[in-house]
Protein backbone atom coordinates (compact mmCIF):
# COMPACT_ATOMS: atom_id res chain seq x y z
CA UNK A 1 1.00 176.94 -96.50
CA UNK A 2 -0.33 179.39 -93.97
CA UNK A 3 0.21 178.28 -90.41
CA UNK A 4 -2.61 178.26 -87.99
CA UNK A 5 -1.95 180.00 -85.05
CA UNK A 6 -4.16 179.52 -82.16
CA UNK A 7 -4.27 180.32 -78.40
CA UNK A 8 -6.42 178.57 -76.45
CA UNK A 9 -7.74 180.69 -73.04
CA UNK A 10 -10.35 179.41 -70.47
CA UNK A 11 -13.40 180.21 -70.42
CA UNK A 12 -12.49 181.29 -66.57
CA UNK A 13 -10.67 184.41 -68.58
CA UNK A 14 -12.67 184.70 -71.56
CA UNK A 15 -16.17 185.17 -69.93
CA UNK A 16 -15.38 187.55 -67.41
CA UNK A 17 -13.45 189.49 -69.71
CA UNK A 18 -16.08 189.67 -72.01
CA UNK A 19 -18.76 191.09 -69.07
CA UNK A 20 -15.85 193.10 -67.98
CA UNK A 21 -15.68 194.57 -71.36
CA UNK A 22 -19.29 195.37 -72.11
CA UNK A 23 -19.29 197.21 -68.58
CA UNK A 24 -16.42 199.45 -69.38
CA UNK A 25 -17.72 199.95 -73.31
CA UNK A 26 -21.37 201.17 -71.15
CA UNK A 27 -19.52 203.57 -68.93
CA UNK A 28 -17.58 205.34 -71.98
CA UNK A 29 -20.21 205.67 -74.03
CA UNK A 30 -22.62 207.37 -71.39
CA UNK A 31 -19.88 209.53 -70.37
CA UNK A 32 -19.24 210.79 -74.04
CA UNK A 33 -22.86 211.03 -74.75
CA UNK A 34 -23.49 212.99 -71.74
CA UNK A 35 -20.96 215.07 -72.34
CA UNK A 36 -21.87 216.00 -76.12
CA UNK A 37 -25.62 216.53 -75.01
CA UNK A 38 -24.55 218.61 -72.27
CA UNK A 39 -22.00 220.62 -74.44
CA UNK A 40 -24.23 221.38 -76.52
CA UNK A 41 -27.10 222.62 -73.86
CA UNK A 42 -29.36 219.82 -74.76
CA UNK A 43 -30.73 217.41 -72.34
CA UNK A 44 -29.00 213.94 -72.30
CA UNK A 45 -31.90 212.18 -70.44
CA UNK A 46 -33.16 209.84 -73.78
CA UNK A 47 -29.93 209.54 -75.57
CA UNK A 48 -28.94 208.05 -72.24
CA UNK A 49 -32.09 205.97 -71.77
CA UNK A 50 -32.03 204.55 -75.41
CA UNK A 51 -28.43 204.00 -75.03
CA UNK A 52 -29.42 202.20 -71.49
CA UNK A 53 -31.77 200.15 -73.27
CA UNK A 54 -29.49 199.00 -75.94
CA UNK A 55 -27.22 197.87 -73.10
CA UNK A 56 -29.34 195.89 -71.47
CA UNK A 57 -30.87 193.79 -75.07
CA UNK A 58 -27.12 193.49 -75.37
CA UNK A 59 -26.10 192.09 -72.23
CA UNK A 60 -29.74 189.38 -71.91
CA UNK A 61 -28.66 188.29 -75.79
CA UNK A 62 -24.67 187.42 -74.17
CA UNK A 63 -26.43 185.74 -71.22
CA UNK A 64 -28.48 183.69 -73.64
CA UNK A 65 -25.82 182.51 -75.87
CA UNK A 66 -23.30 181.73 -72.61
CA UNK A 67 -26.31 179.24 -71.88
CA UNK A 68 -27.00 178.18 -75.10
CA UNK A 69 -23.20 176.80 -75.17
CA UNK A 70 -22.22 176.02 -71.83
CA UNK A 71 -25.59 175.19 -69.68
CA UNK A 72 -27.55 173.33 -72.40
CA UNK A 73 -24.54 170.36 -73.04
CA UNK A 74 -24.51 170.01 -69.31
CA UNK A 75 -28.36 169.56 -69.29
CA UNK A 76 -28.12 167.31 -72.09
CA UNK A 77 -25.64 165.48 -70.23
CA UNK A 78 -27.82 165.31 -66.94
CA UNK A 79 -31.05 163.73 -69.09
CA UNK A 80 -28.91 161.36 -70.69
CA UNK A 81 -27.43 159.56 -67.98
CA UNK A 82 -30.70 159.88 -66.13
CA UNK A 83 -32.28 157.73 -69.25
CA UNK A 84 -29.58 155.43 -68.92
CA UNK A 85 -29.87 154.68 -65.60
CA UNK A 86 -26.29 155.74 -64.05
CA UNK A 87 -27.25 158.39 -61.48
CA UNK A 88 -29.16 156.88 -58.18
CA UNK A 89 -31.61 160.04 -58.35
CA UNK A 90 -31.19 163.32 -59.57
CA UNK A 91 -33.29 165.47 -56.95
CA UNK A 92 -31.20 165.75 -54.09
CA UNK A 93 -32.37 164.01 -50.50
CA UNK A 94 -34.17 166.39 -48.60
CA UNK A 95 -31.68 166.59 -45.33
CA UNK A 96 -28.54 167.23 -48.04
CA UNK A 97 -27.31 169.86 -47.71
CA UNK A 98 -27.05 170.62 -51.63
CA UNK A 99 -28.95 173.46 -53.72
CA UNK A 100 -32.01 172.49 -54.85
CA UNK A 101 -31.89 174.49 -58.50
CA UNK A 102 -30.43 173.03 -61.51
CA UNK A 103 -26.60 174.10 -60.52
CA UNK A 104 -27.27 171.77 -56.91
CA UNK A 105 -28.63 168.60 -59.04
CA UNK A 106 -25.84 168.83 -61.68
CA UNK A 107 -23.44 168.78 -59.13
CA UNK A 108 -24.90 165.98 -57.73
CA UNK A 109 -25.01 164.24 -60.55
CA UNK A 110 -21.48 164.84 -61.61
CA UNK A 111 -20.35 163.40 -58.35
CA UNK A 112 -22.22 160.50 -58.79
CA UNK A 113 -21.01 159.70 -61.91
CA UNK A 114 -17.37 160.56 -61.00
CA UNK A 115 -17.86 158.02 -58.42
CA UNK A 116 -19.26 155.20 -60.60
CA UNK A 117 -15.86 156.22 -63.15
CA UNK A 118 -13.84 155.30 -60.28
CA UNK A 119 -15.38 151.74 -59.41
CA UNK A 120 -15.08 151.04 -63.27
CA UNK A 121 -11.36 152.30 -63.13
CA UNK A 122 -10.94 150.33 -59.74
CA UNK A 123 -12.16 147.20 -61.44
CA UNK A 124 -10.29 147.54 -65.08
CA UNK A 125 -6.77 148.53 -63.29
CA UNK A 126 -7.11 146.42 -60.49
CA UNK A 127 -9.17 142.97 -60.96
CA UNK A 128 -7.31 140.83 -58.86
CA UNK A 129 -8.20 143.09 -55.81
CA UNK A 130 -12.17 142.86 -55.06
CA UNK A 131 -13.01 146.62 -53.58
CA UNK A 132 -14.96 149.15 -54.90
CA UNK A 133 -15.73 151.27 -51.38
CA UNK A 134 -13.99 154.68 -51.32
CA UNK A 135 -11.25 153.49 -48.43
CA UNK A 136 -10.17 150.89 -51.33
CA UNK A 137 -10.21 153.73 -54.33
CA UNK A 138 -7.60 155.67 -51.86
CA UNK A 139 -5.74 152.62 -51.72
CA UNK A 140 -5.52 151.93 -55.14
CA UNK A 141 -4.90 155.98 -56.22
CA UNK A 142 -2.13 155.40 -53.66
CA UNK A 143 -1.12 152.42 -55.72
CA UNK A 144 -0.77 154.44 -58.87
CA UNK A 145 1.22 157.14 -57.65
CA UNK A 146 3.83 155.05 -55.91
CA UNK A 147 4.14 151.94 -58.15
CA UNK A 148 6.01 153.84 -61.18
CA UNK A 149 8.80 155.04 -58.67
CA UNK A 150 11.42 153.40 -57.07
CA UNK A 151 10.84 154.24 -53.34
CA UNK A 152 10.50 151.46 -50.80
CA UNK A 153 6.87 150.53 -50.00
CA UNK A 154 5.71 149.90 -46.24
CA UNK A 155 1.97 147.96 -46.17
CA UNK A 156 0.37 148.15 -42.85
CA UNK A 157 -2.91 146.43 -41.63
CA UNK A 158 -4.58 143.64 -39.83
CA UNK A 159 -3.79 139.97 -40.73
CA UNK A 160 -6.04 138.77 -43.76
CA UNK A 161 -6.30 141.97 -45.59
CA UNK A 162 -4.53 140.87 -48.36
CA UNK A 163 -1.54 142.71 -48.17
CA UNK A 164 0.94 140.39 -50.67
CA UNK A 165 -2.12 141.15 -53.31
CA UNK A 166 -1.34 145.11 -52.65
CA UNK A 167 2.14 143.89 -52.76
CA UNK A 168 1.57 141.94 -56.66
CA UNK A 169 -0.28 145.24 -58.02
CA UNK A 170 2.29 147.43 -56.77
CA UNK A 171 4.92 145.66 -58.55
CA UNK A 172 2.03 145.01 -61.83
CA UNK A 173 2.09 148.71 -62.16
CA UNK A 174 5.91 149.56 -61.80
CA UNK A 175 8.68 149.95 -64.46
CA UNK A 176 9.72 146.36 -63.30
CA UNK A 177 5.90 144.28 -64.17
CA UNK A 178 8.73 141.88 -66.92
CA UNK A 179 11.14 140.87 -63.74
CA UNK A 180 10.32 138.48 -61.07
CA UNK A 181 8.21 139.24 -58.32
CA UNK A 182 9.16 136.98 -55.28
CA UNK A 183 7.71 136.88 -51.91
CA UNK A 184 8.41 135.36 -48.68
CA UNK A 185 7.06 135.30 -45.17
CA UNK A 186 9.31 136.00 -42.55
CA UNK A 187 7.14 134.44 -39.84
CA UNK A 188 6.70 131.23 -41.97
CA UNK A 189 10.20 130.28 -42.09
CA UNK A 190 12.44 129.24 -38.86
CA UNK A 191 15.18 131.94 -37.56
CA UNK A 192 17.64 130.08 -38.18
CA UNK A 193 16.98 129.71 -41.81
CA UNK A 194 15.62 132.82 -42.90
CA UNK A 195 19.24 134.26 -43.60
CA UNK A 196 20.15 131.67 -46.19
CA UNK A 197 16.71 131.98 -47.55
CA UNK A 198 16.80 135.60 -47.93
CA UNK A 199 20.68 135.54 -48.78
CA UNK A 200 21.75 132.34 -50.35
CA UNK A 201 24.54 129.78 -49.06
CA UNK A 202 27.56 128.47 -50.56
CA UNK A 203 28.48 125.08 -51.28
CA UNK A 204 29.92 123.78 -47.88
CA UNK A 205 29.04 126.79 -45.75
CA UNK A 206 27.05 124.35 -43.48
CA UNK A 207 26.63 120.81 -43.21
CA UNK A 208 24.45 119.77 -45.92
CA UNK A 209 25.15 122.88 -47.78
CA UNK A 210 26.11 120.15 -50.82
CA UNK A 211 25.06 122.80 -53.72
CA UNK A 212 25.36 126.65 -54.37
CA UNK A 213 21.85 128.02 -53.63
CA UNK A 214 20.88 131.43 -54.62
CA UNK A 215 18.58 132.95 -52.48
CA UNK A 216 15.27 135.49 -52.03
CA UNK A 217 17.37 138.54 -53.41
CA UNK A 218 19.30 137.38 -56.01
CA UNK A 219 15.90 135.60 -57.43
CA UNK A 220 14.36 139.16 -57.49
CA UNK A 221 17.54 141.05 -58.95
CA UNK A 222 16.02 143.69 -61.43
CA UNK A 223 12.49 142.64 -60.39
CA UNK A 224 10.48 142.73 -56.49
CA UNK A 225 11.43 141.35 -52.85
CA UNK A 226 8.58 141.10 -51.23
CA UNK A 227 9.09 140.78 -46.91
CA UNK A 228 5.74 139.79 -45.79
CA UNK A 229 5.32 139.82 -41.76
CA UNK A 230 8.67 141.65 -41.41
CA UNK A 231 7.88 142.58 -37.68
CA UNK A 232 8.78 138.91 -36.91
CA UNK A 233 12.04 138.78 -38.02
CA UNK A 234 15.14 138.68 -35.41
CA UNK A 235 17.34 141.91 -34.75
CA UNK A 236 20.49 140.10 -36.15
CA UNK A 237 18.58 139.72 -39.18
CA UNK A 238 17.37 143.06 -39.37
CA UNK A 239 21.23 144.23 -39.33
CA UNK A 240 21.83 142.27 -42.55
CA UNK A 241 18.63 142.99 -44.46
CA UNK A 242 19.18 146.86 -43.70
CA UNK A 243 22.58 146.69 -45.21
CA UNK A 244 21.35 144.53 -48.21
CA UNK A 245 18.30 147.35 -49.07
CA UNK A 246 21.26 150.97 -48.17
CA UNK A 247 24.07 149.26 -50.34
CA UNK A 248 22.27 146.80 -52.67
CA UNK A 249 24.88 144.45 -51.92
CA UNK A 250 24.52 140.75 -50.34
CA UNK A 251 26.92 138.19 -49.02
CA UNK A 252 25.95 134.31 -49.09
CA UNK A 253 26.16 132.02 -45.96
CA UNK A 254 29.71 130.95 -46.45
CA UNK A 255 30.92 133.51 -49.15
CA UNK A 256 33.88 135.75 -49.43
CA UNK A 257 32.49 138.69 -51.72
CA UNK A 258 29.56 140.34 -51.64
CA UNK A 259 27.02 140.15 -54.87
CA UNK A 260 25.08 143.48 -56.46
CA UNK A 261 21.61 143.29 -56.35
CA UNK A 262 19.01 145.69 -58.08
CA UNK A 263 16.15 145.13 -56.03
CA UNK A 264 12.71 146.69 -55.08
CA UNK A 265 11.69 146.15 -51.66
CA UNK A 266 8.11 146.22 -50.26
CA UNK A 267 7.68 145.17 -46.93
CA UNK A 268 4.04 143.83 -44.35
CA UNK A 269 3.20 143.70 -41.14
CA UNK A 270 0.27 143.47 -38.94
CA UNK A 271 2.13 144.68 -36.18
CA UNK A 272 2.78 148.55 -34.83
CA UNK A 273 6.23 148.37 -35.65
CA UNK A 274 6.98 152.46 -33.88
CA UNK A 275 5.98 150.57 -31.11
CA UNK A 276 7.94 147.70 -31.56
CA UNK A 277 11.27 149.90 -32.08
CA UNK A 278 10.69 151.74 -28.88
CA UNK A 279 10.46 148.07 -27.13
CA UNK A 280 13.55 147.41 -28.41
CA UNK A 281 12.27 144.34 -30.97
CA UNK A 282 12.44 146.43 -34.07
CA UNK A 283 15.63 148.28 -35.73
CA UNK A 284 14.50 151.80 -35.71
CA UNK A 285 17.18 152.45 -38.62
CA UNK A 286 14.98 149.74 -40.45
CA UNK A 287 11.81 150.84 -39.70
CA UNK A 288 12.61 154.63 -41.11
CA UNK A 289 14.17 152.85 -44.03
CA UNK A 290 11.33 151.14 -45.02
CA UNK A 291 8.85 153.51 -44.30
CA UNK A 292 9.17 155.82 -47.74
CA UNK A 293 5.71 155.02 -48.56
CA UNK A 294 3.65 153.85 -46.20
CA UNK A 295 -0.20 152.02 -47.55
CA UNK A 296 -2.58 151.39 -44.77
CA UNK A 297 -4.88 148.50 -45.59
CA UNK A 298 -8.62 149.31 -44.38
CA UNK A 299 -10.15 146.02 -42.24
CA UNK A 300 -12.93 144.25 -43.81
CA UNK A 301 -15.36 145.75 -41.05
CA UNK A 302 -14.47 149.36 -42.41
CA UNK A 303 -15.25 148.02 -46.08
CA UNK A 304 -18.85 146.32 -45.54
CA UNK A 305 -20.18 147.28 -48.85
CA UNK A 306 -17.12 145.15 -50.15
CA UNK A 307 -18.73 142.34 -48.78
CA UNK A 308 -20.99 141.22 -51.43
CA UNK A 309 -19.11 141.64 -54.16
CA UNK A 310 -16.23 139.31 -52.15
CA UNK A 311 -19.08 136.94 -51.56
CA UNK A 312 -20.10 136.59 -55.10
CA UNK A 313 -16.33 136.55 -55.92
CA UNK A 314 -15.14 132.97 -54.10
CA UNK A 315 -18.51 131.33 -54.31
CA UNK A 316 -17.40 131.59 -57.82
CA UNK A 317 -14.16 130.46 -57.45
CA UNK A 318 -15.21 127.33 -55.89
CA UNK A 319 -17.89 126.44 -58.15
CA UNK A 320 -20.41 126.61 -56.00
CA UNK A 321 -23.84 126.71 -57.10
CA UNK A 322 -25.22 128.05 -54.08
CA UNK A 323 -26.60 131.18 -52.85
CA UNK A 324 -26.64 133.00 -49.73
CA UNK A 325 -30.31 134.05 -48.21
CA UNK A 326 -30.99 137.45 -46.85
CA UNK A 327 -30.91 136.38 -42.82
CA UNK A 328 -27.33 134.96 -43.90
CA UNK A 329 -25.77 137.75 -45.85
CA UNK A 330 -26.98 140.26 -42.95
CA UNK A 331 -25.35 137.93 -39.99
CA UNK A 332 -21.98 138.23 -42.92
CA UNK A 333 -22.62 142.06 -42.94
CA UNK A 334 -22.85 142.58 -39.71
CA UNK A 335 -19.94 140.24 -38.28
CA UNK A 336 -16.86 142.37 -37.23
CA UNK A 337 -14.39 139.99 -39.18
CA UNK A 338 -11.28 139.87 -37.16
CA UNK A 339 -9.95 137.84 -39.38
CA UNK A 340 -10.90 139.89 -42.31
CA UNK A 341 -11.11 138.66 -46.41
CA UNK A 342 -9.19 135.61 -45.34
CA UNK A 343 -11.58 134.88 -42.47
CA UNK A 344 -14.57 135.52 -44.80
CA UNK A 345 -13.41 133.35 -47.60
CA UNK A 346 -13.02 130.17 -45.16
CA UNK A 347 -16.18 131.14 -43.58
CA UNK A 348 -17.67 130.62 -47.33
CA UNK A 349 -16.25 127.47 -48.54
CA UNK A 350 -17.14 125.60 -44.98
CA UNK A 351 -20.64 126.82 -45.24
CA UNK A 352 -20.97 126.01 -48.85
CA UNK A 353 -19.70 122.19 -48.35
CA UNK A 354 -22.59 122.08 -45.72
CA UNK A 355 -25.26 123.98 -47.81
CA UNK A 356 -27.67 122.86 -50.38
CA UNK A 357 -29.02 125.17 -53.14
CA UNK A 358 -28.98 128.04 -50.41
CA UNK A 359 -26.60 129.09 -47.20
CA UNK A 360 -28.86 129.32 -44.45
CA UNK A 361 -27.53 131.03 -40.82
CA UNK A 362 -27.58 127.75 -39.88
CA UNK A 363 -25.10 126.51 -42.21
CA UNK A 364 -22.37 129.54 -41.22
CA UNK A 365 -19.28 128.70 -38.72
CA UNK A 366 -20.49 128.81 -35.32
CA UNK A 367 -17.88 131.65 -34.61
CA UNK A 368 -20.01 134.32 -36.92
CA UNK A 369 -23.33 133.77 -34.70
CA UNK A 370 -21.75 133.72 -31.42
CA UNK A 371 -20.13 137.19 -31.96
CA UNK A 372 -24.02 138.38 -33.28
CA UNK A 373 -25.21 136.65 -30.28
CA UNK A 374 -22.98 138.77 -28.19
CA UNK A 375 -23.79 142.07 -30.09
CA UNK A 376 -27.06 141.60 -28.26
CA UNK A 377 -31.03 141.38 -29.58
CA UNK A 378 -31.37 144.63 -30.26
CA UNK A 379 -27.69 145.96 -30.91
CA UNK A 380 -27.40 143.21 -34.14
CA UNK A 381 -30.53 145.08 -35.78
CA UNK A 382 -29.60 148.28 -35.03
CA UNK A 383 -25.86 148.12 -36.28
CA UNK A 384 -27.01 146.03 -39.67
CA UNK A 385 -29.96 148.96 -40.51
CA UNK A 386 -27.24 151.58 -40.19
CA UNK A 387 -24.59 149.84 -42.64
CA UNK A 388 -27.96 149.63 -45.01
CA UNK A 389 -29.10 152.40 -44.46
CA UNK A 390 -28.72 154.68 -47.80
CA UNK A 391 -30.62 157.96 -46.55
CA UNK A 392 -33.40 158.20 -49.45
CA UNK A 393 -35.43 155.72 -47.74
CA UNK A 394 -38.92 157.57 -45.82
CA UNK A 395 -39.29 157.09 -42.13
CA UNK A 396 -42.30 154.46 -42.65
CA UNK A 397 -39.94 152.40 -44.47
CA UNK A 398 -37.04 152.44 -42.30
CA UNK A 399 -39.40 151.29 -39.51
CA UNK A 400 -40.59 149.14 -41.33
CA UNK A 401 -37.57 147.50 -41.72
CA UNK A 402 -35.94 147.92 -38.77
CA UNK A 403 -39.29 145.35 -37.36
CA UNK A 404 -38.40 142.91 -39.64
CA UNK A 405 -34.77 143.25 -38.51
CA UNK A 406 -35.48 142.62 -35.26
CA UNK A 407 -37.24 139.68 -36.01
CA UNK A 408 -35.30 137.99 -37.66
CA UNK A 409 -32.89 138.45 -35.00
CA UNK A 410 -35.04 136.80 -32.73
CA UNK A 411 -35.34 133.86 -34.51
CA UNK A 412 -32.32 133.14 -35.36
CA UNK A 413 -31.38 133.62 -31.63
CA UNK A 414 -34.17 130.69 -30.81
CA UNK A 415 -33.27 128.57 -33.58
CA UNK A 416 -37.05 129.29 -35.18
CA UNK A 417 -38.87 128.36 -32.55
CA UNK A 418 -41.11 130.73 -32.75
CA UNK A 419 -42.32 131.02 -29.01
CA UNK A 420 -39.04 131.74 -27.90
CA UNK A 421 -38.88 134.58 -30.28
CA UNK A 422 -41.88 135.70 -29.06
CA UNK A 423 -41.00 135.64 -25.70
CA UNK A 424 -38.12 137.23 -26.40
CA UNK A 425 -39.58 140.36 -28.10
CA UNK A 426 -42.26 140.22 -25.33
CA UNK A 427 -44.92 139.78 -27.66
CA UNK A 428 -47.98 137.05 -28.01
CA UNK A 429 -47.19 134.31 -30.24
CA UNK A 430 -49.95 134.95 -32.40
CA UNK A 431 -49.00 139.14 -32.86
CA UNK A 432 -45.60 137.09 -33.79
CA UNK A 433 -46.81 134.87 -36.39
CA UNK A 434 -49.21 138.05 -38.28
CA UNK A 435 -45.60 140.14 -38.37
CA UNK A 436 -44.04 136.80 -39.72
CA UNK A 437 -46.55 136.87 -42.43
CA UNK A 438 -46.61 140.72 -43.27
CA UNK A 439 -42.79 140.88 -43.70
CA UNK A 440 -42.69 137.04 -45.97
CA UNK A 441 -39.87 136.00 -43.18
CA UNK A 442 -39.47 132.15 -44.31
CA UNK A 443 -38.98 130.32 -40.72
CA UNK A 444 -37.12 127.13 -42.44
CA UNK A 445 -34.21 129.23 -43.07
CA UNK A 446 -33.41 129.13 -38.99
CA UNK A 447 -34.25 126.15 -38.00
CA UNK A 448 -31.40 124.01 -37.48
């Protein structure tokens, strides 16, 4: 049997060789037919011309067939997912700064479909963790490359940003997903028994102590120790853990030789733990230690369009068959969310036990329209149009519904009353209730 032999080269090589080629080919001919013609004391002018000619039906026919087999797919490619609906808009908005011709829109169109590949990806390798904004994509690309390796994990970010779920997909997506994954919270637990709950005690070690009790490590030998809030835990604990995660061996509370352990270790904070080690609370030795890989969790407030989809997620979870109205989901939007997912998911389940068929602003924790209260009348409306704002919207529109905006600001700062609101737009009642009216605002939904 003959064997096929094949070499694949890119079209990066092939295509400029080619032109390359058919220039060099040009340039010998007309220098040999130039020099017959003169040679023989003729005149080379039409042999050249003809020849020129030739060249140039030559070259138009290669330019035809490049886009006959490259360009056309692309274009076929383009109209497709434009008849399927993926791509937002193919023409390009007209402050981009992208190329208007056909290279500038496919382009465009590539990027937006790249970008819709990486929600689905986000949502098929991750759907325990609701994000689909590009901070969250960079997270969970960071996920990927670090979870197959071995190297200690440090997860940084603000309390409520669900860093033991980072924690779970990290471990998901390692070598180690069959071994046990076990967590625990070094703020939760008292100091003075963390260390037998991190290293195990021996019968007798300490009044009580009536059994042998393994602890957090030997639990997650061969699998994941999880240190959640490790910026909380003493100095003379520190010592020991640092020890445990450079030798992989631990002692029990109480025991005479130390045990191996095969452990992974990701540790969490919410505090600034350089700073810490320059105070003196925080083993610099540690800190370096457990900084191999560092993840920094975005806050909710640098995530907004995550919002929604976290809404839809725990009204679900509860059962709740309830929606939120527009004036609602703009005050969630909006709010700065110090306490972040965790903060919006109690936020949800207390207004849903006082809603009906609908969460009204009035039904929200008092804490979410305060801080909108304090934003100011006209800062609230201002900072929600730029979150929605999407660019492909006209300048008539945007007006449009930056108005409406403000309204509803004003009455939900006057409870629906809607004097005060007018009053505080400085604007008749009546010029009030026509805007009302034009923009369908239903006044029930503030009104306490």
């Amino acid at each position: 049997m003959m064997k096929d032999i094949r070499f694949h080269i890119s079209l990066y090589i092939i295509i400029p060789v080619i032109f390359a080629g058919i220039a060099i080919l040009s340039i010998i001919v007309t220098y040999n037919t130039t020099t017959y013609y003169l040679s023989k004391a003729l005149n080379p002018q039409w042999p050249v011309v003809w020849w020129g000619m030739l060249l140039i039906a030559f070259t138009l026919i290669c330019g035809i067939l490049i886009v006959k087999l490259l360009i056309d797919p692309v274009k076929r490619f383009v109209i497709k997912t434009r008849g399927l609906g993926i791509v937002k808009n193919v023409n390009p908005p007209k402050h981009a700064s992208v190329a208007t011709d056909d290279m500038g829109k496919f382009t465009m169109v590539f990027e937006q479909v790249s970008e819709l590949l990486g929600k689905v990806e986000a949502r098929q390798l991750f759907p325990d963790i609701i994000g689909q904004s590009k901070v969250m994509r960079g997270v969970f690309n960071q996920i990927v490359k670090v979870a197959p390796k071995e190297s200690t994990v440090l997860i940084t970010g603000e309390t409520g940003t669900g860093k033991e779920l980072i924690a779970r997909s990290i471990h998901q997506h390692s070598k180690r997903q069959d071994r046990p994954f076990i967590a625990i919270n070094c703020a939760a637990i008292p100091e003075a028994l963390l260390e037998s709950e991190l290293f195990g005690y021996e019968k007798g070690a300490f009044t009580g102590a009536n059994i042998k009790k393994p602890g957090k490590f030997e639990l997650a030998d061969g699998g994941t120790l999880f240190l959640d809030e490790i910026g909380d835990m003493l100095l003379e604990t520190q010592a020991k853990v640092l020890r445990a995660i450079e030798e992989h061996t631990i002692e029990r509370v109480g025991a005479i030789k130390p045990t191996k352990v095969n452990v992974r270790f990701i540790a969490a904070t919410n505090r600034n733990l350089e700073k810490m080690f320059e105070a003196g609370l925080f083993r610099q030795d540690l800190f370096y230690r457990l900084n191999v890989f560092s993840i920094l969790l975005p806050p909710l407030r640098h995530r907004r369009e995550d919002i929604p989809l976290l809404i839809e997620k725990f009204l679900n979870e509860k059962g709740k068959d309830c929606h939120l109205s527009s004036e609602s989901l703009q005050l969630l939007m909006t709010n700065d969310w110090p306490g972040n997912v965790r903060e919006l998911k109690n936020a949800l389940e207390s207004a849903a036990v006082l809603a009906g068929k609908k969460i009204l602003p009035s039904n929200l924790p008092v804490s979410i329209k305060r801080n909108e209260s304090l934003n100011g009348s006209t800062n609230a409306p201002i900072d929600a149009m730029m979150v929605n704002l999407n660019g492909n919207a006209d300048l008539d529109v945007q007006i449009k519904d930056y108005e409406r905006r403000i309204i509803v600001d004003a009455l939900r700062r006057s409870g629906g009353v809607q004097v005060k609101a007018a009053n505080l737009l400085g604007i008749k009642e009546r010029s009030l209730w026509h805007r009302i009216k034009k923009h369908q605002i239903d006044i029930a939904e503030f009104k306490p």
